[in-house]
C-alpha atoms as a PDB file:
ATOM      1  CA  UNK A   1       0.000   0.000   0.000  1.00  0.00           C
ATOM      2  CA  UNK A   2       1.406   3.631  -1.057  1.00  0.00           C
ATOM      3  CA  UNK A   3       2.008   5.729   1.726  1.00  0.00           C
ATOM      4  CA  UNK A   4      -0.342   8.298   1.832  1.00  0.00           C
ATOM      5  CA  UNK A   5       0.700  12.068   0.950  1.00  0.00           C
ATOM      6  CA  UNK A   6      -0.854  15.556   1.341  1.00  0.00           C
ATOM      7  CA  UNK A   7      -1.699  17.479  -1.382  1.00  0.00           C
ATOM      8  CA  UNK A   8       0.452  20.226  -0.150  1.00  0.00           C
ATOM      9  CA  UNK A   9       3.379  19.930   2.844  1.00  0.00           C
ATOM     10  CA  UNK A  10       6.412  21.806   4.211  1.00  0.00           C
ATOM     11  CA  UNK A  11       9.016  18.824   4.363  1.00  0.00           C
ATOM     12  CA  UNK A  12      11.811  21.685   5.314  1.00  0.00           C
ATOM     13  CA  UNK A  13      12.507  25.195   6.359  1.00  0.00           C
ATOM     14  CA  UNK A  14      12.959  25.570   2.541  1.00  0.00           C
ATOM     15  CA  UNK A  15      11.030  22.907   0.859  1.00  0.00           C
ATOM     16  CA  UNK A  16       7.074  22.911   0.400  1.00  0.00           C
ATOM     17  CA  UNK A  17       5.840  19.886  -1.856  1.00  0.00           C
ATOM     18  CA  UNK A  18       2.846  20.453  -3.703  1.00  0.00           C
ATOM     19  CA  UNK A  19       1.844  17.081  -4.870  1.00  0.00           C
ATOM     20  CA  UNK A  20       0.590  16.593  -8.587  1.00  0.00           C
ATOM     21  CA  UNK A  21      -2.896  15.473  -8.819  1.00  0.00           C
ATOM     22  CA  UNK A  22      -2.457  12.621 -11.087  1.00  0.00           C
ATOM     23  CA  UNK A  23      -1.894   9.227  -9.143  1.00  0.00           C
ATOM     24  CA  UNK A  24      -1.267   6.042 -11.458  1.00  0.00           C
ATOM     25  CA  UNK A  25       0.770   3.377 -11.740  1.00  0.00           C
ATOM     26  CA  UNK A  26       3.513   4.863 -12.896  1.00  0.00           C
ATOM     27  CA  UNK A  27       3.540   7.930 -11.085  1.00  0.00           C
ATOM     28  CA  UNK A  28       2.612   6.369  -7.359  1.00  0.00           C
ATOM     29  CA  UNK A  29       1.105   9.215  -5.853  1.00  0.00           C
ATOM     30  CA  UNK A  30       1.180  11.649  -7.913  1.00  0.00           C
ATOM     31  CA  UNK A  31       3.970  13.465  -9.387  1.00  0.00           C
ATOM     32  CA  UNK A  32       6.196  15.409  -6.489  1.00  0.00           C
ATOM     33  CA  UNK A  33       6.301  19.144  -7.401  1.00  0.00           C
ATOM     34  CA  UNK A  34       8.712  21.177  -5.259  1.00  0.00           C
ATOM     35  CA  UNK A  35       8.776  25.004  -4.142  1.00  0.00           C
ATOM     36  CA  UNK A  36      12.003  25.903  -2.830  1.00  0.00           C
ATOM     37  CA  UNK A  37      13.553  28.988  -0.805  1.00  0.00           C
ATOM     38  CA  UNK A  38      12.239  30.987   1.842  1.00  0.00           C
ATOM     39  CA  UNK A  39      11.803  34.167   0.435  1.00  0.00           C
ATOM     40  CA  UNK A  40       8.803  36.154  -1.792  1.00  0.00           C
ATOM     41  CA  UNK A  41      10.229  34.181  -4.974  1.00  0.00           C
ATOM     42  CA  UNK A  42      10.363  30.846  -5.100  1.00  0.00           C
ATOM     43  CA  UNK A  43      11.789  28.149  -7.484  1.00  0.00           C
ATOM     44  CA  UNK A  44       9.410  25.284  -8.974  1.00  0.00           C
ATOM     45  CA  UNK A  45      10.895  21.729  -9.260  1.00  0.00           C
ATOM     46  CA  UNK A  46       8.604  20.080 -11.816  1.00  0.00           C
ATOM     47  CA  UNK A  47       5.111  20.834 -12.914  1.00  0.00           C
ATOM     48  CA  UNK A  48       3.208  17.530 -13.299  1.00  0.00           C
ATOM     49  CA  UNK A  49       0.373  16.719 -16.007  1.00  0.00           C
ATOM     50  CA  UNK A  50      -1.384  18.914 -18.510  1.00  0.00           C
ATOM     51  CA  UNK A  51      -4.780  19.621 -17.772  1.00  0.00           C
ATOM     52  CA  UNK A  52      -5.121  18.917 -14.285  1.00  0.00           C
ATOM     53  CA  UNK A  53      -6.924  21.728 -12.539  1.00  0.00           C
ATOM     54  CA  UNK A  54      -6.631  20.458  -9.331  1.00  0.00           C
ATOM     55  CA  UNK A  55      -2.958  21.083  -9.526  1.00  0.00           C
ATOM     56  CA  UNK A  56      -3.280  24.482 -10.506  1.00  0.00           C
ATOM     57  CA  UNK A  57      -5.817  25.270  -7.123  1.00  0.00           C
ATOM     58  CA  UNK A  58      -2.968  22.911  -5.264  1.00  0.00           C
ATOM     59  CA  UNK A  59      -0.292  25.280  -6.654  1.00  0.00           C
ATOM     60  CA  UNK A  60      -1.786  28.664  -6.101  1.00  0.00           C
ATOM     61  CA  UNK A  61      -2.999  27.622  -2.254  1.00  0.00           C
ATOM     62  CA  UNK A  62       0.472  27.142  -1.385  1.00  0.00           C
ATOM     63  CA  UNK A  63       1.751  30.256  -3.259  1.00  0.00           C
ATOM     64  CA  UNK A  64      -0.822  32.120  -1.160  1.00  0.00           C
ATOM     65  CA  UNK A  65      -0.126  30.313   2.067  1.00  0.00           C
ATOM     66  CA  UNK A  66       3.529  30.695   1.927  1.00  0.00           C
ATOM     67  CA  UNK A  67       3.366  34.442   0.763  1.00  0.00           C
ATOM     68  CA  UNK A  68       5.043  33.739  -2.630  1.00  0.00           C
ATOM     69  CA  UNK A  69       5.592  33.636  -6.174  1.00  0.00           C
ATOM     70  CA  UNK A  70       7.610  31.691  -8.743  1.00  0.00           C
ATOM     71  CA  UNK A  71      10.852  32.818  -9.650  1.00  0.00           C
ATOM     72  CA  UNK A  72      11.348  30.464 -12.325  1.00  0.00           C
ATOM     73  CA  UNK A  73      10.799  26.288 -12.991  1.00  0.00           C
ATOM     74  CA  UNK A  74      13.149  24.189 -13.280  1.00  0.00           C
ATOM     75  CA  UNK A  75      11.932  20.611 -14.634  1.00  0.00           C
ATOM     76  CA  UNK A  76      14.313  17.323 -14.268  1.00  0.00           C
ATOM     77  CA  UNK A  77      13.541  15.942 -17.433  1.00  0.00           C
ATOM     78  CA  UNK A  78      11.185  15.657 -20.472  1.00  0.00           C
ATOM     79  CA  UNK A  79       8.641  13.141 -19.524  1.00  0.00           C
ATOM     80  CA  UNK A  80       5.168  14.641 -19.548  1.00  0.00           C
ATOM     81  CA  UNK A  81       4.341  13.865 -15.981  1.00  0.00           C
ATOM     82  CA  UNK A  82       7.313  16.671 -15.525  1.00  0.00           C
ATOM     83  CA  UNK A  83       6.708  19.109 -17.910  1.00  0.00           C
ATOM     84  CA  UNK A  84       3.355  18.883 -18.769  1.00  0.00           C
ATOM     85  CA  UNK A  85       1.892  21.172 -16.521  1.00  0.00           C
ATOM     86  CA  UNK A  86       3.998  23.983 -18.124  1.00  0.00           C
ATOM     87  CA  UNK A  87       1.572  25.599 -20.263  1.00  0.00           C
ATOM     88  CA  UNK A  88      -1.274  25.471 -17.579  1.00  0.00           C
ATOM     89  CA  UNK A  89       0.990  27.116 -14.635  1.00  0.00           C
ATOM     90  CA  UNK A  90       1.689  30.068 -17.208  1.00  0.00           C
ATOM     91  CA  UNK A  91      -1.843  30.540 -18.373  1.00  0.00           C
ATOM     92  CA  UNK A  92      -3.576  30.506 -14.806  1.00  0.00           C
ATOM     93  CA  UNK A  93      -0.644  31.587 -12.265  1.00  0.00           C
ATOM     94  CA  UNK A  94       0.075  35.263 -12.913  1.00  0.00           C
ATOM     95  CA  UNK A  95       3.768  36.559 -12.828  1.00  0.00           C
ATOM     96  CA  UNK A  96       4.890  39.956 -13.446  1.00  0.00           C
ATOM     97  CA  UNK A  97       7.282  38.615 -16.134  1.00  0.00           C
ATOM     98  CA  UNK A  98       7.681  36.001 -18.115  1.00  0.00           C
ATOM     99  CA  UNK A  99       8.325  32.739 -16.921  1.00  0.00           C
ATOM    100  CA  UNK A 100      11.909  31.240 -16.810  1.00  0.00           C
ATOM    101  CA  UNK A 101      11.839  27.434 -17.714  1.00  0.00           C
ATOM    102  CA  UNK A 102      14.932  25.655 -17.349  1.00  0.00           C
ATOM    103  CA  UNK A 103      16.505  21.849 -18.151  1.00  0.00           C
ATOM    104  CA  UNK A 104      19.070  20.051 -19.330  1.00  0.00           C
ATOM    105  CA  UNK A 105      18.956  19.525 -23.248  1.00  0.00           C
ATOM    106  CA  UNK A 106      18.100  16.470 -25.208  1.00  0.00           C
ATOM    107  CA  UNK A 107      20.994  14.003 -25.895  1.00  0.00           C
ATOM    108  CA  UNK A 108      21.840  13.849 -29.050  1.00  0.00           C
ATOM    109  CA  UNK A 109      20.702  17.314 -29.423  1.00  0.00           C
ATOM    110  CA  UNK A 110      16.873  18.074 -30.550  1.00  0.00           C
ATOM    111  CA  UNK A 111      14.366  20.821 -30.948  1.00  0.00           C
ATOM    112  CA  UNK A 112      11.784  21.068 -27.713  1.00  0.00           C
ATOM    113  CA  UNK A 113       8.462  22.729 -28.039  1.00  0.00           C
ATOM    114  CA  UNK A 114       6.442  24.089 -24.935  1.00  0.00           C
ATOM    115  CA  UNK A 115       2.700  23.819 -25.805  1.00  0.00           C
ATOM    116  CA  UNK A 116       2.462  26.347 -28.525  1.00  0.00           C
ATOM    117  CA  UNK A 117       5.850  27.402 -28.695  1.00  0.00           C
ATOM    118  CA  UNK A 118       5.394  30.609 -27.215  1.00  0.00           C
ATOM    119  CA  UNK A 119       7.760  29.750 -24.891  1.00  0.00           C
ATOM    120  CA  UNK A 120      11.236  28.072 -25.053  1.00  0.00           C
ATOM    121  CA  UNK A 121      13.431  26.171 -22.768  1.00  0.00           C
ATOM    122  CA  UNK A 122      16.554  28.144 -21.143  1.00  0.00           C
ATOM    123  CA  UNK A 123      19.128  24.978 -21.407  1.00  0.00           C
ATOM    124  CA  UNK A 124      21.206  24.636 -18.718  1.00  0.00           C
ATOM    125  CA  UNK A 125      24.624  22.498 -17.917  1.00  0.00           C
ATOM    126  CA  UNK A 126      26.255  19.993 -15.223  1.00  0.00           C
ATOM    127  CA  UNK A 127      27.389  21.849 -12.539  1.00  0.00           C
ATOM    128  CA  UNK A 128      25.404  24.858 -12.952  1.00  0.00           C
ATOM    129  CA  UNK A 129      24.193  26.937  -9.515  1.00  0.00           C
ATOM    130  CA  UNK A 130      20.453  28.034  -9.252  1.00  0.00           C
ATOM    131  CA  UNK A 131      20.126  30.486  -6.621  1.00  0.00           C
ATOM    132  CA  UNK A 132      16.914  32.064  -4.317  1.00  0.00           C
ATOM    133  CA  UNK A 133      16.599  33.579  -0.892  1.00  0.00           C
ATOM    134  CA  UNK A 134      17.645  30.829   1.171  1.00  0.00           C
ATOM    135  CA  UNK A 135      18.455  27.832  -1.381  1.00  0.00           C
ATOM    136  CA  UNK A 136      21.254  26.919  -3.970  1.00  0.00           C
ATOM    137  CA  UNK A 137      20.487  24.337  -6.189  1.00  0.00           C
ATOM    138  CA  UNK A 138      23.399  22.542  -8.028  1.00  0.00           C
ATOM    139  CA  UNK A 139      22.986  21.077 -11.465  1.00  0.00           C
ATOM    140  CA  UNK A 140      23.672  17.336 -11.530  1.00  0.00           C
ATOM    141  CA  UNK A 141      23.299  15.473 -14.898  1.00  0.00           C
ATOM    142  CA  UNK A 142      22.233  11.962 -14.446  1.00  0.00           C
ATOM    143  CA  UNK A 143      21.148  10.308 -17.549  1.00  0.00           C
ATOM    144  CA  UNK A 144      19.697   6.695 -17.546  1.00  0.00           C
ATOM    145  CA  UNK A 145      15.990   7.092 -16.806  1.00  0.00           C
ATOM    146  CA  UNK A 146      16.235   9.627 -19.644  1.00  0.00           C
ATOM    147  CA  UNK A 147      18.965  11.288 -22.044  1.00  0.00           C
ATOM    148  CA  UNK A 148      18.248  14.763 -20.390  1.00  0.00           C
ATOM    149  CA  UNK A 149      17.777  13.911 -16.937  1.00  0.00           C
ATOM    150  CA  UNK A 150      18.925  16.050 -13.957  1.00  0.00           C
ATOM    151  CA  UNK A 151      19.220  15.730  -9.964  1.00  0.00           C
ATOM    152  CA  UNK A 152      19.511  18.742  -8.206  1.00  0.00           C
ATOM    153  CA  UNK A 153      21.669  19.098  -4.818  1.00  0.00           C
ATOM    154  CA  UNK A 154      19.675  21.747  -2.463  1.00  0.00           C
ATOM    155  CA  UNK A 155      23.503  22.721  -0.938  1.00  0.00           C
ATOM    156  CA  UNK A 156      22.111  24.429   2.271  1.00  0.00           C
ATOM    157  CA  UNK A 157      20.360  20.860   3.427  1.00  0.00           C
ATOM    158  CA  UNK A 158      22.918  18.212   2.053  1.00  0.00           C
ATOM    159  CA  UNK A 159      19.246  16.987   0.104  1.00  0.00           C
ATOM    160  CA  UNK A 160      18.702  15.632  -3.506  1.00  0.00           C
ATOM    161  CA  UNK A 161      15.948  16.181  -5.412  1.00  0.00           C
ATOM    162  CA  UNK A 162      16.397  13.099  -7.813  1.00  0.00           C
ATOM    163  CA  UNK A 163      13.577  13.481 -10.142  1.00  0.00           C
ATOM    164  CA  UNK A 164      12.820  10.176 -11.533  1.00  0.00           C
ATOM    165  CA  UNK A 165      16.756   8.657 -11.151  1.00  0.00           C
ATOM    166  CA  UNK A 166      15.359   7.326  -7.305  1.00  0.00           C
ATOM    167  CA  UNK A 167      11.704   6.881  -6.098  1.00  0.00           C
ATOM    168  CA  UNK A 168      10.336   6.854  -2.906  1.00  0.00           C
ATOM    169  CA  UNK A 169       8.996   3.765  -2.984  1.00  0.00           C
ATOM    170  CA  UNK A 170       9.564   0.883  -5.360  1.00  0.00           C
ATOM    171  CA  UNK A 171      12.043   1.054  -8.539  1.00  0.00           C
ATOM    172  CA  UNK A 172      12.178   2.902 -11.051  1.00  0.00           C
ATOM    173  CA  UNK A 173      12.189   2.293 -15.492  1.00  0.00           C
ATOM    174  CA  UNK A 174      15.449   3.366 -17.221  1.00  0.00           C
ATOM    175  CA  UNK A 175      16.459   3.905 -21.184  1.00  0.00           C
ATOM    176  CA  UNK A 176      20.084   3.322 -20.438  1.00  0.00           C
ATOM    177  CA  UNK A 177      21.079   0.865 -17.736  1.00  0.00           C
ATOM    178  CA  UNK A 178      25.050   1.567 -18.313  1.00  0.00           C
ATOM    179  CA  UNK A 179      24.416   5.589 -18.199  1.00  0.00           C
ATOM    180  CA  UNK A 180      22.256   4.857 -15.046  1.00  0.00           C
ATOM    181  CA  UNK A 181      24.348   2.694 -13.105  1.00  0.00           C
ATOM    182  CA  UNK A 182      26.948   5.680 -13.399  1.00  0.00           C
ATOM    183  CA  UNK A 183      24.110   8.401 -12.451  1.00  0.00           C
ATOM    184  CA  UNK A 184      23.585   6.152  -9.447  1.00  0.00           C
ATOM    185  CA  UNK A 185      26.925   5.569  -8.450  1.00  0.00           C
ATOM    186  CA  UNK A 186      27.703   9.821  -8.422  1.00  0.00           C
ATOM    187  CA  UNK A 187      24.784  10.598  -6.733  1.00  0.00           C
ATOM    188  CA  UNK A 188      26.222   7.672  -4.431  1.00  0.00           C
ATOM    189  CA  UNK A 189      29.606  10.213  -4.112  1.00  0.00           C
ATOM    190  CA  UNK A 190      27.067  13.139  -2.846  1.00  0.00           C
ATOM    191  CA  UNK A 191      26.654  11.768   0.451  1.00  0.00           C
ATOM    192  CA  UNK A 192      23.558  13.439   0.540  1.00  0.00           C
ATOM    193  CA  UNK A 193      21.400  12.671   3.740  1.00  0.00           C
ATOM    194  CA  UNK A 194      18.003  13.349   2.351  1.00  0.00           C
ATOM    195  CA  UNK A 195      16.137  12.592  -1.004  1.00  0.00           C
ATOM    196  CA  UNK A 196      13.122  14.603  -2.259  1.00  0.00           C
ATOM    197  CA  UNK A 197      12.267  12.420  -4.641  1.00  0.00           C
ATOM    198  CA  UNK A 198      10.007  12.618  -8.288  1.00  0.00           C
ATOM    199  CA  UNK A 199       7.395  10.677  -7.387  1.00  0.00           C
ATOM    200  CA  UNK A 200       6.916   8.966  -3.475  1.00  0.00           C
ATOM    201  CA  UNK A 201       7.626   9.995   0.253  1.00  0.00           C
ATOM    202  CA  UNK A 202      10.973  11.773   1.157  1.00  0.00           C
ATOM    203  CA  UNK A 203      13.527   9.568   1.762  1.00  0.00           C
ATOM    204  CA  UNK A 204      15.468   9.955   5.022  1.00  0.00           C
ATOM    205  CA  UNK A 205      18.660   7.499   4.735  1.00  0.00           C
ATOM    206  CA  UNK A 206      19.546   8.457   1.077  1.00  0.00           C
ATOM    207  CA  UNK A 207      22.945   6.350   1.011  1.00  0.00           C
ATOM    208  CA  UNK A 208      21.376   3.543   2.107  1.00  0.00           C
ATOM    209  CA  UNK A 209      18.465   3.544  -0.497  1.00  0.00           C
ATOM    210  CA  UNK A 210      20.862   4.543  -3.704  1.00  0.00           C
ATOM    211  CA  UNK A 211      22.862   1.600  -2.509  1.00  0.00           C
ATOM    212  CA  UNK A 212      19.596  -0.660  -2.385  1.00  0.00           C
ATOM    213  CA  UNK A 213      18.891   0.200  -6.164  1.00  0.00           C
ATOM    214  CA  UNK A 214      22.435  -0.411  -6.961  1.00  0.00           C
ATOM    215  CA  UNK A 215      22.246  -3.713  -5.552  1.00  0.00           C
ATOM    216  CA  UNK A 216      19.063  -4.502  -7.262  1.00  0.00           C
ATOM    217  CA  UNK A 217      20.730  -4.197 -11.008  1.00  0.00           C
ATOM    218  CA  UNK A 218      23.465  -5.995  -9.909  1.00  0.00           C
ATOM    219  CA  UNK A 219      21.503  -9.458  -8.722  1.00  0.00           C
ATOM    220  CA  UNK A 220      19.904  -9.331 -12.153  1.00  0.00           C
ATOM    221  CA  UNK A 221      23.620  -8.753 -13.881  1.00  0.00           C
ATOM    222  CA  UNK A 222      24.950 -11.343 -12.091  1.00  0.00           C
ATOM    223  CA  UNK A 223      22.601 -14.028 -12.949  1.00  0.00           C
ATOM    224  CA  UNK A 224      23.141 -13.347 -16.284  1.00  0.00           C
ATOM    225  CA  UNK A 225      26.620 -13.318 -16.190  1.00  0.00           C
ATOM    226  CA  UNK A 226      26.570 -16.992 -14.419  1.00  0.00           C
ATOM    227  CA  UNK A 227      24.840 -18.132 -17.786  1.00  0.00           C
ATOM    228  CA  UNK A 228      27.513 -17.178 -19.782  1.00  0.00           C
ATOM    229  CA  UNK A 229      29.823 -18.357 -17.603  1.00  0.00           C
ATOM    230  CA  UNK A 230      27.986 -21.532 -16.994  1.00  0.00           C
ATOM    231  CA  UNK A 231      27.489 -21.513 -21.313  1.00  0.00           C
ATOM    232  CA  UNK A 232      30.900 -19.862 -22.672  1.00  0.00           C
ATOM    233  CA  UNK A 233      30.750 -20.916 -26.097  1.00  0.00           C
ATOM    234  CA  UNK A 234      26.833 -20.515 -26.716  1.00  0.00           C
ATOM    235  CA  UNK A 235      25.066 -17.865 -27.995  1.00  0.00           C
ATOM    236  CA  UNK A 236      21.664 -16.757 -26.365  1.00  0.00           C
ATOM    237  CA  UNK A 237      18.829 -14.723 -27.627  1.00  0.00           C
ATOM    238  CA  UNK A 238      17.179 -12.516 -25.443  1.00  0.00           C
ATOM    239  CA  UNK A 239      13.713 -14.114 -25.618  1.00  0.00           C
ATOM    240  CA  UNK A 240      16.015 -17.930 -24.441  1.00  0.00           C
ATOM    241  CA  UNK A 241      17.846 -15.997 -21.823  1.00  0.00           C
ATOM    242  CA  UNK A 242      14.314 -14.697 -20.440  1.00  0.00           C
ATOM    243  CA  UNK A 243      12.857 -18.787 -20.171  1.00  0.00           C
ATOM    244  CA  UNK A 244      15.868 -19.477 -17.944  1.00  0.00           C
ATOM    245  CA  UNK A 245      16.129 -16.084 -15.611  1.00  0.00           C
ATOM    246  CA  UNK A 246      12.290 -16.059 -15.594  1.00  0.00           C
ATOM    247  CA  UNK A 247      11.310 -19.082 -15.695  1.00  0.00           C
ATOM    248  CA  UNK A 248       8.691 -18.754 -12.317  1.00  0.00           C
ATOM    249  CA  UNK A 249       7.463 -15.457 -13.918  1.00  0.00           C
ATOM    250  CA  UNK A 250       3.759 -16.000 -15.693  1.00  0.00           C
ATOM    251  CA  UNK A 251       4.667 -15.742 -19.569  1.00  0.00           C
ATOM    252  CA  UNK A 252       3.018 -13.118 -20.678  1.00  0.00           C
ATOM    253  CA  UNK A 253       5.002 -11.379 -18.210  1.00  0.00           C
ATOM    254  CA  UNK A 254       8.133 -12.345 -20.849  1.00  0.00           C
ATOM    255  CA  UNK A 255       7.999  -9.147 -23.345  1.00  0.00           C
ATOM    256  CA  UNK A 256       8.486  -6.799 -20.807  1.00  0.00           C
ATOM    257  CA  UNK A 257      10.945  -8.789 -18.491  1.00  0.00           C
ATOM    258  CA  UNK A 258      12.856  -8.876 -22.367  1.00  0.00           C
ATOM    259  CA  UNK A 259      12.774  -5.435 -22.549  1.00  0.00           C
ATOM    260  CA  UNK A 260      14.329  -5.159 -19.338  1.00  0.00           C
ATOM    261  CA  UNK A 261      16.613  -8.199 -20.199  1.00  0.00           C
ATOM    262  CA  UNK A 262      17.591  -5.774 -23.089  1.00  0.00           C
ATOM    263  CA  UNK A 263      18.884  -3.010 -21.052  1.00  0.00           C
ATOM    264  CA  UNK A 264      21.251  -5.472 -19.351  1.00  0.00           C
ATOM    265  CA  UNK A 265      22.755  -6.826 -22.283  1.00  0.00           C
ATOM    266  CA  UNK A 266      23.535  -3.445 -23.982  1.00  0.00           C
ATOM    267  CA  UNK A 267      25.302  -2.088 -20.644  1.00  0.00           C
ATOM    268  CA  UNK A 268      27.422  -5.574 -20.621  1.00  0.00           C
ATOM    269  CA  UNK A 269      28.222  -5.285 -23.986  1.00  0.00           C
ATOM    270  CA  UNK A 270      29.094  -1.320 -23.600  1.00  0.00           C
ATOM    271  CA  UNK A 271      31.626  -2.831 -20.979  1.00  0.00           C
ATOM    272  CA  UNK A 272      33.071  -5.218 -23.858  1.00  0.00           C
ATOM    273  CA  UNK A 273      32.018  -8.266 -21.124  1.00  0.00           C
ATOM    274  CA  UNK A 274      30.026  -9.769 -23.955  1.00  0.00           C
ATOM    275  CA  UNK A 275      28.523  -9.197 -27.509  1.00  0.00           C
ATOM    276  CA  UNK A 276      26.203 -10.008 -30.436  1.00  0.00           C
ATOM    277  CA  UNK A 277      26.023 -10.538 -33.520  1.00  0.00           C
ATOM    278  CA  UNK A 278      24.214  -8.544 -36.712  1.00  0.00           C
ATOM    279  CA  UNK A 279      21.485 -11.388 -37.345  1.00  0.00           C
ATOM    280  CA  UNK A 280      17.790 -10.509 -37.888  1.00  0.00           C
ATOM    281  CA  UNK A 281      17.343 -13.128 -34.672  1.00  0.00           C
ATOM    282  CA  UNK A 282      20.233 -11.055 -32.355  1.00  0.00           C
ATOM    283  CA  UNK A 283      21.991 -13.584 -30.518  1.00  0.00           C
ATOM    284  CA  UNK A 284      24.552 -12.292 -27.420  1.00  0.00           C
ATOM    285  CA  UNK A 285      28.339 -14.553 -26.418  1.00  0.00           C
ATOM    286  CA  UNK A 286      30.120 -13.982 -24.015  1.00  0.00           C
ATOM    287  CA  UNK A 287      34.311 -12.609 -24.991  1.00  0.00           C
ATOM    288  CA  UNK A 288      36.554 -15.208 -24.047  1.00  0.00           C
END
């Protein structure tokens, strides 16, 4: 059972979550929206869903409540449950100027639109400082989940925001496994002692929850390296490797442990540990 999260909570002297509106599957609670600082302006982590007034109400009660405005918004990546509330927050929430919206680019390189296109994405880089009354935000890239995805270290509390690199509760999907073991392993470095995370509670022993998801990927890695081992001089596809690693796992459950299956392979062959061949039917060896 998900723990169960107000719409709209101080976690911190400097951190209000206002929680998205749009619970699912995928999203747990909600999506995790964050105002940070202590001051009349305010920066927004993340704007959840399009077209989900509740939000908006959500948004502009704790605006009122903690005597503020939006300085600018800052979203961790492109997924829609992130940036989708964009357009709505700039139609409905007054500012006196226009608003700032920041990210990390696409990787390669591609042309974003915002709604209409009226408005366009300020890009930002690794390492860059975001500043309000009372909070510093540092710029960490930490691709994996996504090409463009960021983490953000609030410097005054030691705290993450991760975005959707670390949940609160559960795991969490990834387009790069190799990319995203490496994300985890820096955020690892941080030492952080809190994590706000994208979507789920706060998590209060960071280290030791980064570690757990680190250790997840690496059970699955390891069983498929004992195949190879086990099978040197065979070649596997990824559907044959699936019967054996999930072989208690109902089978229409198969396509998407494959796809995960997938994500393994490419990271292990990335690290030259094994590789495949060109056919139509992909087959993956292990190097001897």
């Amino acid at each position: 059972m998900a723990t169960a999260l107000k719409r709209i909570e101080r976690l911190s002297g400097r951190v209000v979550r206002v929680l998205g509106c749009n619970p699912g599957p995928m999203t747990l609670q909600g999506t995790n929206t964050y105002l940070v600082g202590t001051g009349p302006r305010r920066i927004l982590i993340d704007t959840g869903e399009p077209a989900i007034p509740e939000y908006i109400l959500c948004l502009k009660q704790a605006l009122n409540e903690f005597n503020t405005t939006i300085q600018e918004i800052i979203v961790t990546h492109w997924h829609r449950d992130h940036t989708g509330g964009i357009g709505d927050i700039c139609k409905n929430i007054k500012n006196d100027t226009t608003y700032c919206i920041k990210k990390l680019p696409r990787n390669p390189e591609r042309e974003e639109i915002i709604e209409d296109g009226e408005q366009q994405y300020v890009y930002l880089k690794d390492g860059d400082l975001i500043k309000t009354e009372g909070a510093t935000l540092r710029v960490i890239y930490t691709p994996g989940h996504t090409d463009d995805h960021m983490a953000l270290l609030l410097e005054e509390e030691n705290a993450l925001f991760s975005g959707d690199c670390i949940l609160g509760e559960g795991t969490t999907v990834f387009e790069d496994l190799y990319d995203y073991m490496n994300s985890l392993k820096e955020l690892l470095k941080m030492k952080a002692g809190v994590i706000y995370p994208g979507h789920g509670p706060v998590i209060h022993n960071a280290e030791a929850k980064i570690q757990e998801y680190i250790s997840h990927r690496k059970i699955r890695e390891e069983q498929i390296l004992a195949i190879f081992r086990d099978n040197f001089e065979k070649s596997f596809t990824v559907m044959e490797l699936v019967k054996i690693i999930y072989k208690n796992t109902p089978e229409h459950l198969h396509k998407v442990a494959a796809h995960n299956l997938l994500l393994h392979l490419k990271k292990l062959e990335k690290e030259g540990i094994i590789f495949s061949n060109t056919d139509p039917d992909q087959k993956w060896k292990a190097h001897l």
